[in-house]
PDB file of N, CA and C in Angstrom:
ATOM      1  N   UNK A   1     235.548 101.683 -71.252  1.00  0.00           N
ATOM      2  CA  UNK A   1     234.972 100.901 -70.183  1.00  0.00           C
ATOM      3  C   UNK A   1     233.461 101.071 -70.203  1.00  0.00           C
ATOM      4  N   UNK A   2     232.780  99.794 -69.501  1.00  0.00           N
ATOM      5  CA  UNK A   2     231.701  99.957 -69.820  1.00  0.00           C
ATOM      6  C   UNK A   2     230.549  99.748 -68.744  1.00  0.00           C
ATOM      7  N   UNK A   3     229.765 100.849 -68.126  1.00  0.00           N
ATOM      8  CA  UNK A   3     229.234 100.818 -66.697  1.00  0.00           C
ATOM      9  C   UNK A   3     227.640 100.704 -67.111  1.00  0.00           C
ATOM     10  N   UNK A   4     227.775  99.096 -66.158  1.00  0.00           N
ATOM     11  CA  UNK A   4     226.021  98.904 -66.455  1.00  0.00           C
ATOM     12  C   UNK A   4     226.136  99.053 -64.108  1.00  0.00           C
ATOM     13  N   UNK A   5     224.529  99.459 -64.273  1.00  0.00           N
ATOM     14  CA  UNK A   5     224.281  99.341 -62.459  1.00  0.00           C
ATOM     15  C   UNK A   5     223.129  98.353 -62.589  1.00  0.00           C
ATOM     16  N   UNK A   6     222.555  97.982 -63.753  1.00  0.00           N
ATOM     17  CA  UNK A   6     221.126  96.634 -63.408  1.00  0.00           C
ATOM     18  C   UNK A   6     221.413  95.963 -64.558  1.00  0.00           C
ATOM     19  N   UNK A   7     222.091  94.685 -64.544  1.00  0.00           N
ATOM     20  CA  UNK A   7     222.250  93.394 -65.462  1.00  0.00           C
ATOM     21  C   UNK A   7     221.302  92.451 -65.549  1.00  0.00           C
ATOM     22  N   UNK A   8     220.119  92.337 -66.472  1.00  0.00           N
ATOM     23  CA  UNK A   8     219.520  91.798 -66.446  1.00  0.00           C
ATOM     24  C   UNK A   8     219.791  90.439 -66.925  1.00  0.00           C
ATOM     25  N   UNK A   9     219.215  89.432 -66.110  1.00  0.00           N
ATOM     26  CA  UNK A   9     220.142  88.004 -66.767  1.00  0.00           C
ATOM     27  C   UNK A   9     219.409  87.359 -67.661  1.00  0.00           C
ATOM     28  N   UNK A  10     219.940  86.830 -68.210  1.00  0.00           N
ATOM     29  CA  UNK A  10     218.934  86.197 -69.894  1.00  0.00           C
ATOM     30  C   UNK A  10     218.319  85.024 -69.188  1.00  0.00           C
ATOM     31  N   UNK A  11     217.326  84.803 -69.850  1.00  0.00           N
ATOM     32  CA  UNK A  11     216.530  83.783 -69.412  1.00  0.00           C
ATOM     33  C   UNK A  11     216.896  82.545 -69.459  1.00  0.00           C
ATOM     34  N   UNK A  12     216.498  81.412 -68.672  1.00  0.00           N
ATOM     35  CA  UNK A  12     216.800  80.222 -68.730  1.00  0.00           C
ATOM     36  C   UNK A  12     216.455  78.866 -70.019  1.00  0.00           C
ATOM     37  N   UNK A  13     217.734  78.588 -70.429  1.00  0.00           N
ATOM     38  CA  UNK A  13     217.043  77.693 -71.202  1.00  0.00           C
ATOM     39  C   UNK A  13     217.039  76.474 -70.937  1.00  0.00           C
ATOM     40  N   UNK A  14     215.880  75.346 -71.683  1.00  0.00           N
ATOM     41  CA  UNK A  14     215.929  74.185 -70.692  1.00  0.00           C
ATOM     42  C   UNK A  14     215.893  72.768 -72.551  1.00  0.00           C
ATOM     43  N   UNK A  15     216.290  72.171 -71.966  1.00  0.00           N
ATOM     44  CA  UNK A  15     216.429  71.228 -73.664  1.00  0.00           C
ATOM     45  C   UNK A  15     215.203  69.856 -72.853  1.00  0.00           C
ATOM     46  N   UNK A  16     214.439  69.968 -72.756  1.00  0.00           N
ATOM     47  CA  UNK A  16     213.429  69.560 -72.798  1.00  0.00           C
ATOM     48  C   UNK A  16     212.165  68.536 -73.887  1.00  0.00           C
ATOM     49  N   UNK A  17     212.803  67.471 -73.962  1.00  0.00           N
ATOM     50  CA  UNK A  17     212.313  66.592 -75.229  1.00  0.00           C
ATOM     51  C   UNK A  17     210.937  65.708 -74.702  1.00  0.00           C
ATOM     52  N   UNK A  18     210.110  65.897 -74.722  1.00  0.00           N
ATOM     53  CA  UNK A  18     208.568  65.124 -74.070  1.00  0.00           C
ATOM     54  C   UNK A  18     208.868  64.060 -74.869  1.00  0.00           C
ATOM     55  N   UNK A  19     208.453  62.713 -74.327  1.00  0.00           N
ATOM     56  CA  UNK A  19     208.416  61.531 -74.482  1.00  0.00           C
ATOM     57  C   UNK A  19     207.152  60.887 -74.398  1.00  0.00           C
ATOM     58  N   UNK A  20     206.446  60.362 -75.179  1.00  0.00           N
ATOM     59  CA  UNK A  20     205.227  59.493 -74.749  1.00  0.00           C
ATOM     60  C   UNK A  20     205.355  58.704 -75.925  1.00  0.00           C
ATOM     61  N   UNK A  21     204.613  57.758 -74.659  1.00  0.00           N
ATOM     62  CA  UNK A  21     204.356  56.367 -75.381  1.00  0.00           C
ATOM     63  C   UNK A  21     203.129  55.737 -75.149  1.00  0.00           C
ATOM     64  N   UNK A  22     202.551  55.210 -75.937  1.00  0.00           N
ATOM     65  CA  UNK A  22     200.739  54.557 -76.313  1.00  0.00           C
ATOM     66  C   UNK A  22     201.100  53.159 -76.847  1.00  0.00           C
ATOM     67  N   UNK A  23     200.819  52.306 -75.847  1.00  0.00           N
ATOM     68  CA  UNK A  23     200.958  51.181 -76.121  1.00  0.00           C
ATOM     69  C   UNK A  23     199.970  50.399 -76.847  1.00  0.00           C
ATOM     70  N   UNK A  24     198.660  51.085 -76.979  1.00  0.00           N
ATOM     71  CA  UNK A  24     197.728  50.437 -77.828  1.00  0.00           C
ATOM     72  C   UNK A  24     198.607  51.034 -79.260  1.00  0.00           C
ATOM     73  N   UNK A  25     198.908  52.271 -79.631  1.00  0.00           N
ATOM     74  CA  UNK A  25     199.454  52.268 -81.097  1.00  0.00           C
ATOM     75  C   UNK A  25     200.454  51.481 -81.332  1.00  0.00           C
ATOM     76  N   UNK A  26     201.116  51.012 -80.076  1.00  0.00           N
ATOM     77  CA  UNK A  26     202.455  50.318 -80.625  1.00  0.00           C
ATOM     78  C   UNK A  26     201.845  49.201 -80.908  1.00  0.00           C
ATOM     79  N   UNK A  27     200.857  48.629 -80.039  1.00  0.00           N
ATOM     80  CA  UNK A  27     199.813  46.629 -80.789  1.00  0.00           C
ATOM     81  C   UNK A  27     199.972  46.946 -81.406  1.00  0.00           C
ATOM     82  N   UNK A  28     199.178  48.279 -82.436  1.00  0.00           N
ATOM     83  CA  UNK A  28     198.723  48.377 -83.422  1.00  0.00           C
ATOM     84  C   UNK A  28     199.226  48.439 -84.808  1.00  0.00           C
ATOM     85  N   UNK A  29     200.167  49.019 -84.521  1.00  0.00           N
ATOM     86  CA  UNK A  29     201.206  48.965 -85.574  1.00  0.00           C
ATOM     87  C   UNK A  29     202.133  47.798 -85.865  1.00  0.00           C
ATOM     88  N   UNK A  30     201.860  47.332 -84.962  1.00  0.00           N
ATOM     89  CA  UNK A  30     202.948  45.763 -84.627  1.00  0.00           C
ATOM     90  C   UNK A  30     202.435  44.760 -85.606  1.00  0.00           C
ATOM     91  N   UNK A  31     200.746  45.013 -85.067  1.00  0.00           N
ATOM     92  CA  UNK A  31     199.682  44.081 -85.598  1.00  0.00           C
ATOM     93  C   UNK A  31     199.572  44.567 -87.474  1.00  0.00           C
ATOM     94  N   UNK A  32     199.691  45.539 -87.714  1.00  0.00           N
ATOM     95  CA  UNK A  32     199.771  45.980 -89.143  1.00  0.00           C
ATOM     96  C   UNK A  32     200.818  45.434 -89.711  1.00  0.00           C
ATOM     97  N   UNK A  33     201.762  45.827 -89.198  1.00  0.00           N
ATOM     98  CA  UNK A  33     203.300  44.919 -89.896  1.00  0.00           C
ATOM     99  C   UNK A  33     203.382  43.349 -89.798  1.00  0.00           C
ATOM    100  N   UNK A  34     202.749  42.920 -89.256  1.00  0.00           N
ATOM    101  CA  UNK A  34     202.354  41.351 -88.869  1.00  0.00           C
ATOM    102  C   UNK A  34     201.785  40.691 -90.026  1.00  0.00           C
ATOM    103  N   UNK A  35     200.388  41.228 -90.157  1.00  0.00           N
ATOM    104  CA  UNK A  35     199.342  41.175 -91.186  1.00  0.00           C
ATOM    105  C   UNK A  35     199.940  42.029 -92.608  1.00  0.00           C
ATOM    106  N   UNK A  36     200.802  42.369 -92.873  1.00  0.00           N
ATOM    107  CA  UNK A  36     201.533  42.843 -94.286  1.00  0.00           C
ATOM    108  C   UNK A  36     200.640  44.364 -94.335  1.00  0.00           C
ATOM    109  N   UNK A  37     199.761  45.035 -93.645  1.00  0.00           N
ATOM    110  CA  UNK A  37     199.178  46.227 -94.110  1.00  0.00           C
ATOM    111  C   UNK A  37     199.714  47.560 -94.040  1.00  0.00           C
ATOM    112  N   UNK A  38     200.183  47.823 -94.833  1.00  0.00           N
ATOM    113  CA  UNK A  38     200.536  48.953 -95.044  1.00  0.00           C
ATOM    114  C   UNK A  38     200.121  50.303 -94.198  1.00  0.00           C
ATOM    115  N   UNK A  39     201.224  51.391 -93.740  1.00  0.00           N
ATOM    116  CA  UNK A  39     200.875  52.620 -93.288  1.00  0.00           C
ATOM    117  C   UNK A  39     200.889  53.614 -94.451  1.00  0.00           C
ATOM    118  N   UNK A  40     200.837  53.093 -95.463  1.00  0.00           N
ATOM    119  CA  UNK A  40     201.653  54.394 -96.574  1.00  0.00           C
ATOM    120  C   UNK A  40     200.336  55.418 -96.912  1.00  0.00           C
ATOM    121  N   UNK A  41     200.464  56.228 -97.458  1.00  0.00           N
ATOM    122  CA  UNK A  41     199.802  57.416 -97.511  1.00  0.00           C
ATOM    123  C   UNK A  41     198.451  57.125 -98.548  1.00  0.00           C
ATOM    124  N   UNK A  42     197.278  56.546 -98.338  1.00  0.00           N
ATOM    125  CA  UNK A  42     196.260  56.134 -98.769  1.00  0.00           C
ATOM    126  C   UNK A  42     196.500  55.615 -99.540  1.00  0.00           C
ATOM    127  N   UNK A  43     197.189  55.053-100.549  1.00  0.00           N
ATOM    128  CA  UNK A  43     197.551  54.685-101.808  1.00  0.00           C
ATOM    129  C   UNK A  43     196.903  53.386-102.232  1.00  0.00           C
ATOM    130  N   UNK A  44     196.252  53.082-101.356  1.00  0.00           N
ATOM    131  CA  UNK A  44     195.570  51.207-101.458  1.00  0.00           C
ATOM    132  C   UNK A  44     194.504  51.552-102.756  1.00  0.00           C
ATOM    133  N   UNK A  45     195.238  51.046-103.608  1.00  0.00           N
ATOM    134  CA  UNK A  45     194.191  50.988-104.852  1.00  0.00           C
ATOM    135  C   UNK A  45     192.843  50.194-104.486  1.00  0.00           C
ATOM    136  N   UNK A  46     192.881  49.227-103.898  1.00  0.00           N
ATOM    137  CA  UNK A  46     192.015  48.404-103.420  1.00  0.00           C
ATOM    138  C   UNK A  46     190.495  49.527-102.318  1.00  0.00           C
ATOM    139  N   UNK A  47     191.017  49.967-101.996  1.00  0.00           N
ATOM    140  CA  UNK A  47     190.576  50.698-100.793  1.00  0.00           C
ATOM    141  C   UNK A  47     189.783  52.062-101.556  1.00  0.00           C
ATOM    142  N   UNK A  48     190.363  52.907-101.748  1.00  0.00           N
ATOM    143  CA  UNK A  48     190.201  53.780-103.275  1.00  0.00           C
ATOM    144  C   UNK A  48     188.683  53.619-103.795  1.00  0.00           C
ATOM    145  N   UNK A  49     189.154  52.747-104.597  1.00  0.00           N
ATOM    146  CA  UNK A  49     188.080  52.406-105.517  1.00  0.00           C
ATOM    147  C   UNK A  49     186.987  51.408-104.954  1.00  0.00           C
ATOM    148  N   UNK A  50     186.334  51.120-103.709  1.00  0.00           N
ATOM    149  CA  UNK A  50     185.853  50.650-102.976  1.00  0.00           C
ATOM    150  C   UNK A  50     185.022  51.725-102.482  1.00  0.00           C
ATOM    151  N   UNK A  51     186.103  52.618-101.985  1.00  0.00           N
ATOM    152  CA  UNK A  51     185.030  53.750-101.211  1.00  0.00           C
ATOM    153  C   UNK A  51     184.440  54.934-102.272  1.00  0.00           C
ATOM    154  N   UNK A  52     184.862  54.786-103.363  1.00  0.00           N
ATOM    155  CA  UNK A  52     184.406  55.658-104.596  1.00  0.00           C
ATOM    156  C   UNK A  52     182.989  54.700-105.273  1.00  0.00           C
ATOM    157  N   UNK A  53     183.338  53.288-105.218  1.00  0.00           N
ATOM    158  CA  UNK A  53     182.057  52.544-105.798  1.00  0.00           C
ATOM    159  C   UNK A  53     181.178  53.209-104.704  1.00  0.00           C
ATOM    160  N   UNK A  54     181.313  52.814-103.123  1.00  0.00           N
ATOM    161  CA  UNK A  54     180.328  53.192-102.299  1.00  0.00           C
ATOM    162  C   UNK A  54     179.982  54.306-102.413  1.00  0.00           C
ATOM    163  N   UNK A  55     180.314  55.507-102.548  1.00  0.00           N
ATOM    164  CA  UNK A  55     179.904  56.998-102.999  1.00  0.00           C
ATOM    165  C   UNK A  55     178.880  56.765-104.087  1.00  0.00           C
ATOM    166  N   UNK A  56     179.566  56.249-104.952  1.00  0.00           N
ATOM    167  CA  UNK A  56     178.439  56.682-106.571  1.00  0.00           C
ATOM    168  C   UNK A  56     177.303  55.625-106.021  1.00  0.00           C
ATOM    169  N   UNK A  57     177.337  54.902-105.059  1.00  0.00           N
ATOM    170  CA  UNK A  57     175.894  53.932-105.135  1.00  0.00           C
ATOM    171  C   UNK A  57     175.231  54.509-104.180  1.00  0.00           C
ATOM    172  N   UNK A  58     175.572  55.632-103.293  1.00  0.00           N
ATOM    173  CA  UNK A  58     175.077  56.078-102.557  1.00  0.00           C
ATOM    174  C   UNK A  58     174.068  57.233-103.209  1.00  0.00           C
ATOM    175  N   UNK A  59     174.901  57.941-103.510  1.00  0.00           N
ATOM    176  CA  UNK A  59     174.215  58.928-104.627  1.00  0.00           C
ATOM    177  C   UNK A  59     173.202  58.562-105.557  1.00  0.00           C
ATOM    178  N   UNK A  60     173.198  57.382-106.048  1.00  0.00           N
ATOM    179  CA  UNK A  60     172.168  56.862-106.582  1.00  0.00           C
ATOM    180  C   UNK A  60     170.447  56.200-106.039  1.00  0.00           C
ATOM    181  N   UNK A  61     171.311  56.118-104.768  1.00  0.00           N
ATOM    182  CA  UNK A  61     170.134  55.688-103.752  1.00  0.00           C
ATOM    183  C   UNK A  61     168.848  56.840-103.876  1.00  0.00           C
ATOM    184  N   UNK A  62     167.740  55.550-104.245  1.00  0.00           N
ATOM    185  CA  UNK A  62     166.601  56.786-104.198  1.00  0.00           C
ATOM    186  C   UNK A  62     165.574  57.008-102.955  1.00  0.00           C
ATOM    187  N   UNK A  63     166.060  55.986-102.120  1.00  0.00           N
ATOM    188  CA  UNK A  63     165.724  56.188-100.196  1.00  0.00           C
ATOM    189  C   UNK A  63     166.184  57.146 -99.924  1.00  0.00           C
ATOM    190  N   UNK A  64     167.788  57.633-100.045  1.00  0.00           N
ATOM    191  CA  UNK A  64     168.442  58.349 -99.383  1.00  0.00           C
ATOM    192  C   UNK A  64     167.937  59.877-100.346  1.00  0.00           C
ATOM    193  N   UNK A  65     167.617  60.598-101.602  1.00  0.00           N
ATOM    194  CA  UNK A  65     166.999  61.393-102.201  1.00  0.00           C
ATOM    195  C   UNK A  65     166.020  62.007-101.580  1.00  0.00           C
ATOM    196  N   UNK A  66     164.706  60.485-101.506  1.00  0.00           N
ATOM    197  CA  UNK A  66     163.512  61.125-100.649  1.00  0.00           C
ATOM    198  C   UNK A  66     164.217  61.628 -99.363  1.00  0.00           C
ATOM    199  N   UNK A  67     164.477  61.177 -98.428  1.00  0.00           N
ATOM    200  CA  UNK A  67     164.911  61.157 -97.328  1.00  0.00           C
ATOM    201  C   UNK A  67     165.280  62.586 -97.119  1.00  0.00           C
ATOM    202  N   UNK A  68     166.353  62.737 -98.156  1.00  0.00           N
ATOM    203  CA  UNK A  68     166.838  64.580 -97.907  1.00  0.00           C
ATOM    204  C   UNK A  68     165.774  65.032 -98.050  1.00  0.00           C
ATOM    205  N   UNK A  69     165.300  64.860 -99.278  1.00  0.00           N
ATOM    206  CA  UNK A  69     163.822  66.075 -99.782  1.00  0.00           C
ATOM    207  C   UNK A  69     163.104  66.450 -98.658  1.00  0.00           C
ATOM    208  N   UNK A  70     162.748  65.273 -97.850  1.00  0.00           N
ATOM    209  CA  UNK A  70     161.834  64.803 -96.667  1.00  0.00           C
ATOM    210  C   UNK A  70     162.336  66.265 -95.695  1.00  0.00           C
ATOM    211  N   UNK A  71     163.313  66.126 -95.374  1.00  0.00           N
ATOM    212  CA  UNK A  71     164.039  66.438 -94.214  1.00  0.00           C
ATOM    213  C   UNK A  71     163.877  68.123 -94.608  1.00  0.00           C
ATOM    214  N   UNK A  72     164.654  68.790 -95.925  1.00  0.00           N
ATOM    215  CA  UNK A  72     164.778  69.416 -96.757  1.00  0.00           C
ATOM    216  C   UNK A  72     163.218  70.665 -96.309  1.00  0.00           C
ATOM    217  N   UNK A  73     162.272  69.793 -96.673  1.00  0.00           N
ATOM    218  CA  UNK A  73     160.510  70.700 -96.388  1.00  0.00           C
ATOM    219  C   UNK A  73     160.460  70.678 -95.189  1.00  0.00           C
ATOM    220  N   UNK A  74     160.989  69.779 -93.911  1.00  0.00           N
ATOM    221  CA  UNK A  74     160.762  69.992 -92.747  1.00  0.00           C
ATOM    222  C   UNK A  74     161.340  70.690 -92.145  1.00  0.00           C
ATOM    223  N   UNK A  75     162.425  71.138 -92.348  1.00  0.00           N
ATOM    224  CA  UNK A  75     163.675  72.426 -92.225  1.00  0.00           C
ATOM    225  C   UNK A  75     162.834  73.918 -92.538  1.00  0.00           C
ATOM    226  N   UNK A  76     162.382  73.837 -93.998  1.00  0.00           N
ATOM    227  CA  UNK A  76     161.707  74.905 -94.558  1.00  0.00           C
ATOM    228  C   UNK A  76     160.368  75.302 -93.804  1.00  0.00           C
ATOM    229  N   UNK A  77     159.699  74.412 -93.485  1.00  0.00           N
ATOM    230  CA  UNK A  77     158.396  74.752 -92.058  1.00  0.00           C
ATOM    231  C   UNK A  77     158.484  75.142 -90.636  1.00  0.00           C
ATOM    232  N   UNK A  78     159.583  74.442 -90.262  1.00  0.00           N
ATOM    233  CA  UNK A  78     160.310  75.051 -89.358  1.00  0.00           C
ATOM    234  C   UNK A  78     160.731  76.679 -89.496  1.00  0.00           C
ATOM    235  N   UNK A  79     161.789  76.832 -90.433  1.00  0.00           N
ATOM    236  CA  UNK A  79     161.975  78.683 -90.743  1.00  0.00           C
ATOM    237  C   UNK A  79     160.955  79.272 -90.500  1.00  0.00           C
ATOM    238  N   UNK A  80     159.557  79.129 -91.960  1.00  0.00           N
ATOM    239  CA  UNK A  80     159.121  79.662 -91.721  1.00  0.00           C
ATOM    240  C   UNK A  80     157.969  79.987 -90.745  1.00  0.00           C
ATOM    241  N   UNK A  81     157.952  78.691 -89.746  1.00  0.00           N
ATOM    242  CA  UNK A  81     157.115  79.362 -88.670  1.00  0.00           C
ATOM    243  C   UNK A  81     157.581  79.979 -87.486  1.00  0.00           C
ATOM    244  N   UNK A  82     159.020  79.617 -87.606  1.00  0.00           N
ATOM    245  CA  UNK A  82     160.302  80.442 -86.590  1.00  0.00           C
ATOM    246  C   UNK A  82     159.220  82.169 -87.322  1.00  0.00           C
ATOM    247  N   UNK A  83     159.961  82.066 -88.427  1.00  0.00           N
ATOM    248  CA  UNK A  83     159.831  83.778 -88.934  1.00  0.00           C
ATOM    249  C   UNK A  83     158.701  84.164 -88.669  1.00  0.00           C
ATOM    250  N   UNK A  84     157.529  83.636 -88.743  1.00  0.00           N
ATOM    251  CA  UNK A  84     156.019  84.111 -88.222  1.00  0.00           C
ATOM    252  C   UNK A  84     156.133  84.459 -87.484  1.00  0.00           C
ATOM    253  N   UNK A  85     156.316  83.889 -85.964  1.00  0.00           N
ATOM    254  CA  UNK A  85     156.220  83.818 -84.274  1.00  0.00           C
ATOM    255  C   UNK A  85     156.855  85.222 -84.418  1.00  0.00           C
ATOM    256  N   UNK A  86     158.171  85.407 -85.309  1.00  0.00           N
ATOM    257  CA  UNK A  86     159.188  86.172 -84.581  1.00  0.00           C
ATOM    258  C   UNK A  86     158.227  87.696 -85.226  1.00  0.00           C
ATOM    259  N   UNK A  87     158.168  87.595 -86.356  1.00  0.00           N
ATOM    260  CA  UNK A  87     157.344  89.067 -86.450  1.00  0.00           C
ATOM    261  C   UNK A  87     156.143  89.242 -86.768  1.00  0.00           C
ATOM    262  N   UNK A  88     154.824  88.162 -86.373  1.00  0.00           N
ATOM    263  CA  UNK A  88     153.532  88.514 -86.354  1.00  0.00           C
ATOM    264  C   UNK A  88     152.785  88.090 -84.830  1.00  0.00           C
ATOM    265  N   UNK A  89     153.682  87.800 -83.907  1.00  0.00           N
ATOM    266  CA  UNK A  89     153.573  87.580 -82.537  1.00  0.00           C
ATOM    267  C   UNK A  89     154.452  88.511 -81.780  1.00  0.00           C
TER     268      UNK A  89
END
């Protein structure tokens, strides 16, 4: 035989499934299947090689070069007059 004097009771369980719904994703998806566009996992060859042309022409850009460089020395004047102030003031 078996003598308990404090039974502790197991905790409650609850089956609890959250539900939501976004009715702009549902347009949206509605509107994709409408228009034939695909959800599939990036695979748009089209798309791809579009945003890879735009990369390499970006990189080539010689606005956007200066531009860093630009930015690049103004960063570096900044430090080092941070570092002055901080240990010759």
């Amino acid at each position: 035989m078996k003598l308990v004097f404090f039974k502790t009771p197991k905790p409650k369980q609850f089956n609890y499934k959250p539900i939501y719904y976004d009715a702009e994703k549902e347009e949206l998806e509605e509107r994709k299947r409408q228009l034939g566009i695909g959800t599939g996992n990036g695979k748009n060859p089209d798309l791809k090689s579009m945003l890879a042309r735009n990369w390499r022409r970006r990189d080539r850009d010689p606005s956007r070069k200066k531009s860093s460089k630009i930015s690049l020395f103004i960063f570096l004047i900044i430090i080092i007059f941070l570092l002055y102030v901080f240990f010759f003031i």
